[in-house]
C-alpha atoms as a PDB file:
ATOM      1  CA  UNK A   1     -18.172  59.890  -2.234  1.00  0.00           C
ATOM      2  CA  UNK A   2     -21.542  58.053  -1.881  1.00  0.00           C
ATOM      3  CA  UNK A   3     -24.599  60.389  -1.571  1.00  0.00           C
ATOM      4  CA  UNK A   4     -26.542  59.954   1.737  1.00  0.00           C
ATOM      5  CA  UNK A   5     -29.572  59.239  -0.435  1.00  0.00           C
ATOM      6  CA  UNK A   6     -28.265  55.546  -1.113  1.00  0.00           C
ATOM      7  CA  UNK A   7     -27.249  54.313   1.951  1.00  0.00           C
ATOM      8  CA  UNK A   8     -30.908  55.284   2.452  1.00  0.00           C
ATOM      9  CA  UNK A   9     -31.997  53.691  -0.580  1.00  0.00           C
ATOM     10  CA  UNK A  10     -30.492  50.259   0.323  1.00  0.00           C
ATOM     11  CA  UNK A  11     -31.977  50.284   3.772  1.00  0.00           C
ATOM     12  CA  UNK A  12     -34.960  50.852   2.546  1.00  0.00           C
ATOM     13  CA  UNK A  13     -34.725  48.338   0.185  1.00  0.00           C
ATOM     14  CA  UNK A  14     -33.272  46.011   2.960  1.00  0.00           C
ATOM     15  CA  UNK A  15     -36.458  46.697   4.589  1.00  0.00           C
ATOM     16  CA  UNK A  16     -39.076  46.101   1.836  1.00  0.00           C
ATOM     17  CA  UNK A  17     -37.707  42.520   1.056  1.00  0.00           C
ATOM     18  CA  UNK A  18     -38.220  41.942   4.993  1.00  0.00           C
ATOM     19  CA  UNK A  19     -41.520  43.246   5.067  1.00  0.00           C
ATOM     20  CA  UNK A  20     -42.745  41.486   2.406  1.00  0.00           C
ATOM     21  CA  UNK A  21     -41.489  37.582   3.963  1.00  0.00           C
ATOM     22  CA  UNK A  22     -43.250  38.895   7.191  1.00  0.00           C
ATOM     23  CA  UNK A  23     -46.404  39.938   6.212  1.00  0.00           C
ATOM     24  CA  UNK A  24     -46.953  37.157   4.287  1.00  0.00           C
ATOM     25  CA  UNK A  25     -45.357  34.677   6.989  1.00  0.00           C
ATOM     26  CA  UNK A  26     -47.947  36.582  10.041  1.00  0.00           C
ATOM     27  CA  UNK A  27     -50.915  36.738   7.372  1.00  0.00           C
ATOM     28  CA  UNK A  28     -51.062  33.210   6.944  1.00  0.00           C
ATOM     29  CA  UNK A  29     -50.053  32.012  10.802  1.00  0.00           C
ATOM     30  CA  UNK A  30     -53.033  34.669  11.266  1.00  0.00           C
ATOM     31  CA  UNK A  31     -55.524  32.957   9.264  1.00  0.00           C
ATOM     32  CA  UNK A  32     -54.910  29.508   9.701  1.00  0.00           C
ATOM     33  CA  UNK A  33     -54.035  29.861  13.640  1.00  0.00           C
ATOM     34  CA  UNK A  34     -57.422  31.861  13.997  1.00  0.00           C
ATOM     35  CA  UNK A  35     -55.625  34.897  15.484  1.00  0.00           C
ATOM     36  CA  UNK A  36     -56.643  38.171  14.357  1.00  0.00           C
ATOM     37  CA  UNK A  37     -54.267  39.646  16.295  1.00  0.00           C
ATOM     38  CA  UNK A  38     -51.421  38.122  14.041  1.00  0.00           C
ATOM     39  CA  UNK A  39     -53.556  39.210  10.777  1.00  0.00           C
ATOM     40  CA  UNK A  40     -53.785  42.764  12.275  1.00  0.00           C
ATOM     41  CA  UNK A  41     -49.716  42.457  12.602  1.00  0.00           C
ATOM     42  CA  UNK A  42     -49.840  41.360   9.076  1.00  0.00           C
ATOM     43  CA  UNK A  43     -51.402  44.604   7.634  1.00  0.00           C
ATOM     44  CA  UNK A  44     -49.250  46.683   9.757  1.00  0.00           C
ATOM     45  CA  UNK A  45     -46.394  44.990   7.732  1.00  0.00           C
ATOM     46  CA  UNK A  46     -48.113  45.326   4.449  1.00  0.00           C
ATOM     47  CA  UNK A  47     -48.637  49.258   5.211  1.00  0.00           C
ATOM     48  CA  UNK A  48     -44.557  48.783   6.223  1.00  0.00           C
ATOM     49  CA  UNK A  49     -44.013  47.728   2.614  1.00  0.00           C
ATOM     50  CA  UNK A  50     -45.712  50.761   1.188  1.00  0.00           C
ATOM     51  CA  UNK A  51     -44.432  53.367   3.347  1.00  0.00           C
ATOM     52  CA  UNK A  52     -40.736  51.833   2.741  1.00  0.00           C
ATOM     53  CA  UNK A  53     -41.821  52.308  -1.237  1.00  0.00           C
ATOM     54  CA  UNK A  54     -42.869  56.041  -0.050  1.00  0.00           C
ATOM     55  CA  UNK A  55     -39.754  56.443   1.432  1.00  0.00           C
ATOM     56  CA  UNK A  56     -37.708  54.722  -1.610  1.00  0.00           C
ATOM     57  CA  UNK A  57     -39.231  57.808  -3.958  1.00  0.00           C
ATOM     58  CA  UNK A  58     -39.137  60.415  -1.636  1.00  0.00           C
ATOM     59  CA  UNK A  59     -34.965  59.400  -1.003  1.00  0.00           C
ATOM     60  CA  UNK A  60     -34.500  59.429  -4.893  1.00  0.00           C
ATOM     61  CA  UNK A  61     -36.678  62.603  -5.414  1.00  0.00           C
ATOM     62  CA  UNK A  62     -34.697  64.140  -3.092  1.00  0.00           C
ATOM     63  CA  UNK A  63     -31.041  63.220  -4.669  1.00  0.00           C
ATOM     64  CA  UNK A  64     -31.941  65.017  -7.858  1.00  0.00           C
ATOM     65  CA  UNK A  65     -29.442  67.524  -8.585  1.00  0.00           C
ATOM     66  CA  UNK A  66     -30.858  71.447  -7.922  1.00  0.00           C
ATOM     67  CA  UNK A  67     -32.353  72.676 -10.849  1.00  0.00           C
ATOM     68  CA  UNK A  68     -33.926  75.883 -12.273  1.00  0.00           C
ATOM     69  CA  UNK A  69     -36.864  75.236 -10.794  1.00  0.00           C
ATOM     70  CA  UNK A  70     -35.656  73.815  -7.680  1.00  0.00           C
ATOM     71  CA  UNK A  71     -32.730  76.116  -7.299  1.00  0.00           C
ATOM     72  CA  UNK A  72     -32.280  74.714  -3.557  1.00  0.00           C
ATOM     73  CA  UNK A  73     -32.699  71.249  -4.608  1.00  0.00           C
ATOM     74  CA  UNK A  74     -35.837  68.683  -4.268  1.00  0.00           C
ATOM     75  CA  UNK A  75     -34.749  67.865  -0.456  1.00  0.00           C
ATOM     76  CA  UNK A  76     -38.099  68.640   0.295  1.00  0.00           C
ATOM     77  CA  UNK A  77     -39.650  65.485  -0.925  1.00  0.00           C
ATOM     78  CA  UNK A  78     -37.824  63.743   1.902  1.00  0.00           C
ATOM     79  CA  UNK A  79     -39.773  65.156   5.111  1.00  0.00           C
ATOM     80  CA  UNK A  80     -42.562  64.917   2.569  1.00  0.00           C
ATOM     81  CA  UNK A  81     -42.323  61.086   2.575  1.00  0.00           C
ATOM     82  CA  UNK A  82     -42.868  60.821   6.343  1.00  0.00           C
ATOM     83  CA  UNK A  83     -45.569  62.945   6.550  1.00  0.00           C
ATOM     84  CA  UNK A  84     -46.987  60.503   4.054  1.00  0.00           C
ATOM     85  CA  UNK A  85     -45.785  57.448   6.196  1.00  0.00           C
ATOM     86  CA  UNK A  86     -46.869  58.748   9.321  1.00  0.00           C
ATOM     87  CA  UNK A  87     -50.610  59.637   7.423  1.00  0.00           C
ATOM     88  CA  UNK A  88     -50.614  55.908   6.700  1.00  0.00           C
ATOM     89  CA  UNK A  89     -49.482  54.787   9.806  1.00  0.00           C
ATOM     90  CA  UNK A  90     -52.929  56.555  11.770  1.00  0.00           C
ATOM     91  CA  UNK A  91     -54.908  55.141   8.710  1.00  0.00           C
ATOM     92  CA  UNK A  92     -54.039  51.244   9.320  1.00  0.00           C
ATOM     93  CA  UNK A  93     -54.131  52.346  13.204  1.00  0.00           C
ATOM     94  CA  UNK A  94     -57.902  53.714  13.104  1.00  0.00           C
ATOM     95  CA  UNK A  95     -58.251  50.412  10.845  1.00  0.00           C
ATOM     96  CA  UNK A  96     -57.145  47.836  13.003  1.00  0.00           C
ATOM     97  CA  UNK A  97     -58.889  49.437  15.720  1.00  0.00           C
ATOM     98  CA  UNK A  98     -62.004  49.056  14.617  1.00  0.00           C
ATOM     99  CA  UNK A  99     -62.216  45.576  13.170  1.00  0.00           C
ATOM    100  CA  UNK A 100     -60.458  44.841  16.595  1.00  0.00           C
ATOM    101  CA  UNK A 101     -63.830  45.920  18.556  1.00  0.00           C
ATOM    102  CA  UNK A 102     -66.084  43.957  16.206  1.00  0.00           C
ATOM    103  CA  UNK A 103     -63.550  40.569  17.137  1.00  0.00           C
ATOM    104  CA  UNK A 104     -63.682  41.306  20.744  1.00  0.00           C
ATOM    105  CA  UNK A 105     -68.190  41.661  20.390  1.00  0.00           C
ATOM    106  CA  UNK A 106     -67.999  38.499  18.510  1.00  0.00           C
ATOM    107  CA  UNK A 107     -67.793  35.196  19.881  1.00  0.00           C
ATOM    108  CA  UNK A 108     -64.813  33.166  18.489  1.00  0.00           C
ATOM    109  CA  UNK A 109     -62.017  30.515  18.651  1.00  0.00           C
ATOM    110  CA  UNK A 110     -58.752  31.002  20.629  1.00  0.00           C
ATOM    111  CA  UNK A 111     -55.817  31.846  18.417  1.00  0.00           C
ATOM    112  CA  UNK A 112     -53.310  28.163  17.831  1.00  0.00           C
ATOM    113  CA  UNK A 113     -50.367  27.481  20.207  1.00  0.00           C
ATOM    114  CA  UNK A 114     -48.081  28.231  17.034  1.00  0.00           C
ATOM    115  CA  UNK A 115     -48.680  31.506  16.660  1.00  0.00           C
ATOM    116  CA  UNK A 116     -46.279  32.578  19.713  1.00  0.00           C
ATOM    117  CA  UNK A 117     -43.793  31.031  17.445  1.00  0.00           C
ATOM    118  CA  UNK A 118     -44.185  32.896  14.843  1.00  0.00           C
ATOM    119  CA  UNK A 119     -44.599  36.172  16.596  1.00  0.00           C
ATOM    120  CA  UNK A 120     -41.461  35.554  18.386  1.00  0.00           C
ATOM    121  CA  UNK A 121     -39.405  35.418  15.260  1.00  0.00           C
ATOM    122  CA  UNK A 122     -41.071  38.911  13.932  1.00  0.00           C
ATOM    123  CA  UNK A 123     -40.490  40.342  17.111  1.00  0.00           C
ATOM    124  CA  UNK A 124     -36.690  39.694  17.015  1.00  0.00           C
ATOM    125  CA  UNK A 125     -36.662  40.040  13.330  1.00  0.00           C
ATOM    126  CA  UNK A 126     -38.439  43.621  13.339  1.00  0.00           C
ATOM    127  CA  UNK A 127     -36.687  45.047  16.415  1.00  0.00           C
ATOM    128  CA  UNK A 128     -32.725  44.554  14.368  1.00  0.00           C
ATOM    129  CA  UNK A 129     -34.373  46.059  11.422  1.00  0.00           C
ATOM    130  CA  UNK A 130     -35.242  48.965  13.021  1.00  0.00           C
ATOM    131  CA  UNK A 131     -31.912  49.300  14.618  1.00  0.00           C
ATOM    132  CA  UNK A 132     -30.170  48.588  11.234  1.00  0.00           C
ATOM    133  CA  UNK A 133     -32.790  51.274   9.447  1.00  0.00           C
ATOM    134  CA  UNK A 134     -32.489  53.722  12.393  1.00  0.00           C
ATOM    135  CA  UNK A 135     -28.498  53.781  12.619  1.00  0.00           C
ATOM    136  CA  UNK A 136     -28.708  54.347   8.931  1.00  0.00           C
ATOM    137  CA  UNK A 137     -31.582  57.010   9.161  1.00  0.00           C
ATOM    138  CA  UNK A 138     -29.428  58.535  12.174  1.00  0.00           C
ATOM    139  CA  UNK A 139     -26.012  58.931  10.559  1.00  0.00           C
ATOM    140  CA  UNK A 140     -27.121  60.568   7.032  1.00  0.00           C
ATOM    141  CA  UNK A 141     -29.519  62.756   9.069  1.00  0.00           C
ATOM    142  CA  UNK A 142     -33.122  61.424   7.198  1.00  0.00           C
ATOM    143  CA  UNK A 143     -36.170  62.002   8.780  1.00  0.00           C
ATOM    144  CA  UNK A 144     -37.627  59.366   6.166  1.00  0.00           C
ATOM    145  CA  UNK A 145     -35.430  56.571   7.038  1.00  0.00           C
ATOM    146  CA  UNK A 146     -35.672  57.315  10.722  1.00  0.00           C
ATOM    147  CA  UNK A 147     -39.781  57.366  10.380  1.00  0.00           C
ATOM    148  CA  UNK A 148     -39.703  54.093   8.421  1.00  0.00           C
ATOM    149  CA  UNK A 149     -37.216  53.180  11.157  1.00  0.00           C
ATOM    150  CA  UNK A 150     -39.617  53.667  13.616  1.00  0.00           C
ATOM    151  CA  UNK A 151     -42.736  52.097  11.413  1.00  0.00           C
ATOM    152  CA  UNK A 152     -40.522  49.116  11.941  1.00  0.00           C
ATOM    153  CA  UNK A 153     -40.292  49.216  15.339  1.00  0.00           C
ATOM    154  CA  UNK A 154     -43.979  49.906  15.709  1.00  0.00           C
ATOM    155  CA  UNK A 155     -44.363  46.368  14.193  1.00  0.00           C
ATOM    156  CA  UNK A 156     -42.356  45.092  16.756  1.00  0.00           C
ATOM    157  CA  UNK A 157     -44.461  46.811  19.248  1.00  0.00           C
ATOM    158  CA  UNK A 158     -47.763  45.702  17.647  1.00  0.00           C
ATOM    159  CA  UNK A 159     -46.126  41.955  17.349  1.00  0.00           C
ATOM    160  CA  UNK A 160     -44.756  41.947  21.217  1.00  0.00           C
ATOM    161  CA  UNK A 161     -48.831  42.728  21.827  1.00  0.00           C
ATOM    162  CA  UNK A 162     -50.134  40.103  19.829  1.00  0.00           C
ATOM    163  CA  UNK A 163     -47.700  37.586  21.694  1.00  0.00           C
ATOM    164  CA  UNK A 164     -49.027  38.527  25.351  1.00  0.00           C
ATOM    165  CA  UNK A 165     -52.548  38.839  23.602  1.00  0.00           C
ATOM    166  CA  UNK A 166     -52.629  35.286  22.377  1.00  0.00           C
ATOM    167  CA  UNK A 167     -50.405  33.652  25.667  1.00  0.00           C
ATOM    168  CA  UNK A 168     -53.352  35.367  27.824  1.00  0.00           C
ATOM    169  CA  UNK A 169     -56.140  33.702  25.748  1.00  0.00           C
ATOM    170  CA  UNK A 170     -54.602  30.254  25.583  1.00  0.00           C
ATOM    171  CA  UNK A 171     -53.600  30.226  29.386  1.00  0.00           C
ATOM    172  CA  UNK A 172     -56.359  31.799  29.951  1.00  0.00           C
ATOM    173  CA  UNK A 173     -58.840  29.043  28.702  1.00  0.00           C
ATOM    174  CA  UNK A 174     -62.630  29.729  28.163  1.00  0.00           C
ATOM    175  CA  UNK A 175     -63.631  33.091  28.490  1.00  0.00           C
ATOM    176  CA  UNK A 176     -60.285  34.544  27.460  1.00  0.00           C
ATOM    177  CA  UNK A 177     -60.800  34.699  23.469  1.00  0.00           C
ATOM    178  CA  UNK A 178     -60.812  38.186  23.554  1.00  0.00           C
ATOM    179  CA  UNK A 179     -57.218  38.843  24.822  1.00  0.00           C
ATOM    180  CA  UNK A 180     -55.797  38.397  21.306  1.00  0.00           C
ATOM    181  CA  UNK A 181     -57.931  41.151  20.107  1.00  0.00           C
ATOM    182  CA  UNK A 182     -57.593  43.619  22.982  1.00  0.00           C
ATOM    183  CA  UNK A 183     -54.027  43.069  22.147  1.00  0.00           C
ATOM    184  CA  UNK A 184     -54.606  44.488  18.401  1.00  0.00           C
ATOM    185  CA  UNK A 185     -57.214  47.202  19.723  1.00  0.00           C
ATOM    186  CA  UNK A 186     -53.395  48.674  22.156  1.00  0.00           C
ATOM    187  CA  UNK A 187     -51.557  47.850  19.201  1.00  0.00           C
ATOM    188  CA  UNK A 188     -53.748  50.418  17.158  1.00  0.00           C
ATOM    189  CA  UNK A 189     -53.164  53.116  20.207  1.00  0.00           C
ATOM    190  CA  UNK A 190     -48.986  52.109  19.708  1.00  0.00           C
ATOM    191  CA  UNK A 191     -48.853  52.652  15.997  1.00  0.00           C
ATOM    192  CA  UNK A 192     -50.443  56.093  16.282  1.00  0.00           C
ATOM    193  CA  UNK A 193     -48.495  57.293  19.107  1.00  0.00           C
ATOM    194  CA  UNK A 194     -45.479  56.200  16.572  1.00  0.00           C
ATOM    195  CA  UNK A 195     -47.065  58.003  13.912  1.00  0.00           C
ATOM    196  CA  UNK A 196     -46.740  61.339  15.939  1.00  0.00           C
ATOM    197  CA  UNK A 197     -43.214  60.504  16.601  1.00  0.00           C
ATOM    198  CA  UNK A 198     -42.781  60.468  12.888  1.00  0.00           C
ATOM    199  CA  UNK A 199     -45.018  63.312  11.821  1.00  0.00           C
ATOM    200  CA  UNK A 200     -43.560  66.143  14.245  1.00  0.00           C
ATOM    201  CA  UNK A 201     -40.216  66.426  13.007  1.00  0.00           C
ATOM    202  CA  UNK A 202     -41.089  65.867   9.134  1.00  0.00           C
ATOM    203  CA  UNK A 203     -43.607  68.748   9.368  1.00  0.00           C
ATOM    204  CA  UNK A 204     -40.629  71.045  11.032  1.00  0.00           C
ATOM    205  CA  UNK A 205     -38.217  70.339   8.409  1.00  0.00           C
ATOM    206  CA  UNK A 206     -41.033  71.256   5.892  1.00  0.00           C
ATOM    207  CA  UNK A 207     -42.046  74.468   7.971  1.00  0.00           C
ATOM    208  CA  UNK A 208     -37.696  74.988   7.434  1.00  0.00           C
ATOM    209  CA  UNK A 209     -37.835  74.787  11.807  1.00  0.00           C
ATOM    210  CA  UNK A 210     -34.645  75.939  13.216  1.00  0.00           C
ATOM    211  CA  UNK A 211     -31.995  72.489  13.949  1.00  0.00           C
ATOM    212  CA  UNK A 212     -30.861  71.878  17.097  1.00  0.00           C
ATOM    213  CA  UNK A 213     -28.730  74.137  18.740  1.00  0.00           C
ATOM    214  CA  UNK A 214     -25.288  72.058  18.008  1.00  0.00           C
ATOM    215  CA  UNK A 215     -25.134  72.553  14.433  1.00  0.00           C
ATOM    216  CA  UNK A 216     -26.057  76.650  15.109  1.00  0.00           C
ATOM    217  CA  UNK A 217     -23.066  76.483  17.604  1.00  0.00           C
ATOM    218  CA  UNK A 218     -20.603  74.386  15.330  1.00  0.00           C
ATOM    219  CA  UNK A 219     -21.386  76.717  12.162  1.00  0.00           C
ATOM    220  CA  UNK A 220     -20.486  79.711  14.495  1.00  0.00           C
ATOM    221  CA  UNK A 221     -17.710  78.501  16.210  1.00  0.00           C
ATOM    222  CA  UNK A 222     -15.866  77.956  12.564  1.00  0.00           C
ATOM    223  CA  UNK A 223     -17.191  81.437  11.186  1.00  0.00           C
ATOM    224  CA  UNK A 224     -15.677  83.184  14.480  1.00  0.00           C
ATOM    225  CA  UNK A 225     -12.317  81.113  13.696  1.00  0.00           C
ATOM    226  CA  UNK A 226     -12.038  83.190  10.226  1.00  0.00           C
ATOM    227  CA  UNK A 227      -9.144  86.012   9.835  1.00  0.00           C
ATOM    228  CA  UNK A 228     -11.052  89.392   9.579  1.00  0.00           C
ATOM    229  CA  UNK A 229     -14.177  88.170  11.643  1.00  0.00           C
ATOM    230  CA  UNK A 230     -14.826  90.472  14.560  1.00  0.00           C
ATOM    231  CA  UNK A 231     -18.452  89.531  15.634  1.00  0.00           C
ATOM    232  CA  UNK A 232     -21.319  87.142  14.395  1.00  0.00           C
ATOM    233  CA  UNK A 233     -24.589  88.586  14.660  1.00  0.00           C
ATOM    234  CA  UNK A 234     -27.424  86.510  12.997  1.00  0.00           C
ATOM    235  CA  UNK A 235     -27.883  82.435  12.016  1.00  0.00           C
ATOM    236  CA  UNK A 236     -30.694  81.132  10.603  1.00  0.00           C
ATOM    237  CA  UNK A 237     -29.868  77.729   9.423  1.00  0.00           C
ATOM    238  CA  UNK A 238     -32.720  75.298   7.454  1.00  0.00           C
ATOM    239  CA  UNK A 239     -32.536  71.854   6.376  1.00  0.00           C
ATOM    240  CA  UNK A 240     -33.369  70.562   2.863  1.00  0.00           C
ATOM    241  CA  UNK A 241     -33.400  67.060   2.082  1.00  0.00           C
ATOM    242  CA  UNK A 242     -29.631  66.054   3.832  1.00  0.00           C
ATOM    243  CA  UNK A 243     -27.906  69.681   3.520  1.00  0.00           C
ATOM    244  CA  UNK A 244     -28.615  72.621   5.583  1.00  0.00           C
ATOM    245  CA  UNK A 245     -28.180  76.400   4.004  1.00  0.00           C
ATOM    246  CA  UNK A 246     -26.777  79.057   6.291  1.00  0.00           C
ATOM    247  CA  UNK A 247     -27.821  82.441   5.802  1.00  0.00           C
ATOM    248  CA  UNK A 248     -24.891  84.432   8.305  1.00  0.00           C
ATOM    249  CA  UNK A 249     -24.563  88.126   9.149  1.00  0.00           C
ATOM    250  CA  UNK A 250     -20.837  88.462   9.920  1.00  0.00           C
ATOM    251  CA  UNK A 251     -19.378  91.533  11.366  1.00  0.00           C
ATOM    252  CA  UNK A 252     -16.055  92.904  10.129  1.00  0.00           C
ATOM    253  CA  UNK A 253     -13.619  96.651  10.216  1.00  0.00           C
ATOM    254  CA  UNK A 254     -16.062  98.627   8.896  1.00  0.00           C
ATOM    255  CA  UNK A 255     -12.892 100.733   7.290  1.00  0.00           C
ATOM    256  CA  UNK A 256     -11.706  97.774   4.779  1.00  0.00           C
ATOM    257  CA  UNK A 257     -12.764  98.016   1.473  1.00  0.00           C
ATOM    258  CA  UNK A 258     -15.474  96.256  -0.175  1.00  0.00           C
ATOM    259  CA  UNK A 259     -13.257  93.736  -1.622  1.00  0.00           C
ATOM    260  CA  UNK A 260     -11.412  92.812   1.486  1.00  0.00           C
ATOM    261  CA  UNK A 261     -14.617  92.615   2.550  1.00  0.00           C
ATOM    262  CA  UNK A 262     -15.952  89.900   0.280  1.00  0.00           C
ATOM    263  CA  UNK A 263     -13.009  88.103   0.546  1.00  0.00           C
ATOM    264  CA  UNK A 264     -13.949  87.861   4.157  1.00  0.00           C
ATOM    265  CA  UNK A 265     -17.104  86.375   3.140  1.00  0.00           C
ATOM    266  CA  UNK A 266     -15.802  84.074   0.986  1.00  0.00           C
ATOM    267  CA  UNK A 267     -13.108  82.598   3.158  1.00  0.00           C
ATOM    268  CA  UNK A 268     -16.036  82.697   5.973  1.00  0.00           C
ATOM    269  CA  UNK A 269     -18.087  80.635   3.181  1.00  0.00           C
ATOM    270  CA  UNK A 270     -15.692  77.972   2.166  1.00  0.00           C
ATOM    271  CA  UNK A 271     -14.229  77.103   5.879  1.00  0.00           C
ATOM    272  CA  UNK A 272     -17.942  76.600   7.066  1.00  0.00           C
ATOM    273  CA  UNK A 273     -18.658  74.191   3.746  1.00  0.00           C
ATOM    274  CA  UNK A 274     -14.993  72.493   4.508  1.00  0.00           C
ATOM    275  CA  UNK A 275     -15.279  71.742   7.649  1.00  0.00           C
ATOM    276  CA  UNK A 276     -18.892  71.077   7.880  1.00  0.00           C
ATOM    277  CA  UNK A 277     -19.864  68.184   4.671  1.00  0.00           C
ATOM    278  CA  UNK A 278     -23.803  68.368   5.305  1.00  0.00           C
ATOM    279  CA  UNK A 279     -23.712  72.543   4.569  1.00  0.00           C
ATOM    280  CA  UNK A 280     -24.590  72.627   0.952  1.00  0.00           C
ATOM    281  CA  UNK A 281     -24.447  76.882   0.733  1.00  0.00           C
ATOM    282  CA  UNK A 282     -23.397  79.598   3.047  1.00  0.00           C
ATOM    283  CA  UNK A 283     -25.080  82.661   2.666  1.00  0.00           C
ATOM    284  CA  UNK A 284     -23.303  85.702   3.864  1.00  0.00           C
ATOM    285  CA  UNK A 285     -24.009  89.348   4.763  1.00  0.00           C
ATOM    286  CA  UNK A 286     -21.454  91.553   5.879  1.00  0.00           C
ATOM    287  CA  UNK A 287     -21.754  94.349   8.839  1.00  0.00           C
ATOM    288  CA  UNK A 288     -19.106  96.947   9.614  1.00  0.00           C
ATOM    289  CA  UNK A 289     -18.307  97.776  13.019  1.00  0.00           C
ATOM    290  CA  UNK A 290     -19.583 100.688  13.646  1.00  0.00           C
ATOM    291  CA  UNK A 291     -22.796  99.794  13.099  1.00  0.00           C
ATOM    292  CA  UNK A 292     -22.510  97.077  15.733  1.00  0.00           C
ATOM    293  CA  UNK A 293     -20.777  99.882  18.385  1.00  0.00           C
ATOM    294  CA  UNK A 294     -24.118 102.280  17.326  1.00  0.00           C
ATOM    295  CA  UNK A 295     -26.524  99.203  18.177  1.00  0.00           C
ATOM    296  CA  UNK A 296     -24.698  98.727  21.866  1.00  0.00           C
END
């Protein structure tokens, strides 16, 4: 069975080799169609290409076996990579949108006709990579892949801005230079507000934030199913990496012996792991039932 870590890896990879033809395709189109606009799209592509690298070592970080220093794995490394992306994301923002003032305070050239061209094709281009990246992202549960999913997008976003930018300068006519750049200066404001997007979730996986209610309900509802299993008290669940670890308190006779008892467990342990693939380790503690008739 193939690891979750390389369908990541080949998306990302998918992704780089895009990034790469773009940036270099907009920085040109940018410089030679006097469009800053276009070169502001380009860096946003060139910070795509490193965050996808980011992403590449956080995904194979994260697929090294548990070791015993890591005794729950190096998961960790993958919220750790978008944090990182995001980070860069608000640093070629705050970038653009500066040298995006200083264009609109200097006088200059409207962009070339051409560029719409070329923006078109990113914009379609960019927008079925991050479907592609964020399908991918979605199904083996990676915050990385969805945040460089979403960098893509972003580049979409900046490149959709650019387009209007330059149409509303050439149209336009004397007078309307500027509209390219006020087009980079929202683009800036888009990329950050992406960057959040990305950054939230990455920092509750690394603060081990509770998952959404669903998996807590689907863990429970196979514990309850378990011969032996009167009650379910506790469920903390965490995510590392592409597993989650359950730590359950399970309530059972509290007049079996201890090793019907951890049998109990056990079975409890192995049907949650079964029938759930992305639980790596069940931890369970076991309650007897008078303790839970003292508590009501």
């Amino acid at each position: 069975m193939t690891h979750p870590s390389q369908h990541g890896l080949r998306s990302t990879f998918f992704g780089i080799v895009t990034n790469t033809v773009l940036a270099a395709i907009k920085g040109i189109a940018g410089v030679v169609g006097n469009s800053y606009a276009l070169i502001a799209d380009a860096v946003e592509s060139a910070t795509d290409i490193a965050s996808s690298l980011i992403v590449w070592g956080g995904l194979k970080i994260s697929g090294i076996p548990p070791d015993a220093d890591h005794p729950y794995g190096h998961g960790k490394a993958e919220p750790l990579a978008a944090i990182v992306i995001s980070l860069a994301l608000v640093a070629a923002a705050i970038g653009i949108g500066i040298q995006s003032v200083r264009e609109i305070i200097t006088p200059h050239h409207a962009p070339a006709p051409f560029t719409l061209i070329v923006l078109l094709a990113v914009v379609i281009t960019k927008e079925l990579l991050f479907r592609f990246v964020f399908a991918v992202g979605s199904r083996i549960e990676s915050t990385a892949v969805m945040g460089d999913a979403w960098h893509h997008r972003s580049d979409a976003i900046t490149s959709t801005a650019a387009f209007i930018g330059i149409s509303i300068a050439l149209i336009g006519g004397p007078g309307y230079e500027s509209a390219d750049d006020w087009a980079a200066l929202f683009a800036s404001v888009i990329i950050t507000a992406n960057a959040y997007r990305i950054l939230r979730p990455a920092v509750n996986e690394v603060m081990d934030a509770a998952p959404s209610s669903v998996v807590e309900d689907e863990v429970r509802r196979t514990a309850q199913r378990v011969e032996g299993v009167i009650a379910l008290e506790k469920c903390f669940i965490r995510k590392m990496g592409f597993s989650y670890y359950v730590d359950l308190h399970v309530t059972v006779d509290g007049k079996i012996s201890v090793r019907a008892g951890h049998d109990i467990a056990r079975e409890v342990k192995t049907t949650i792991c079964r029938t759930h693939p992305t639980v790596a380790d069940v931890l369970v503690h076991i309650e007897p039932s008078d303790l839970l008739r003292e508590a009501q």
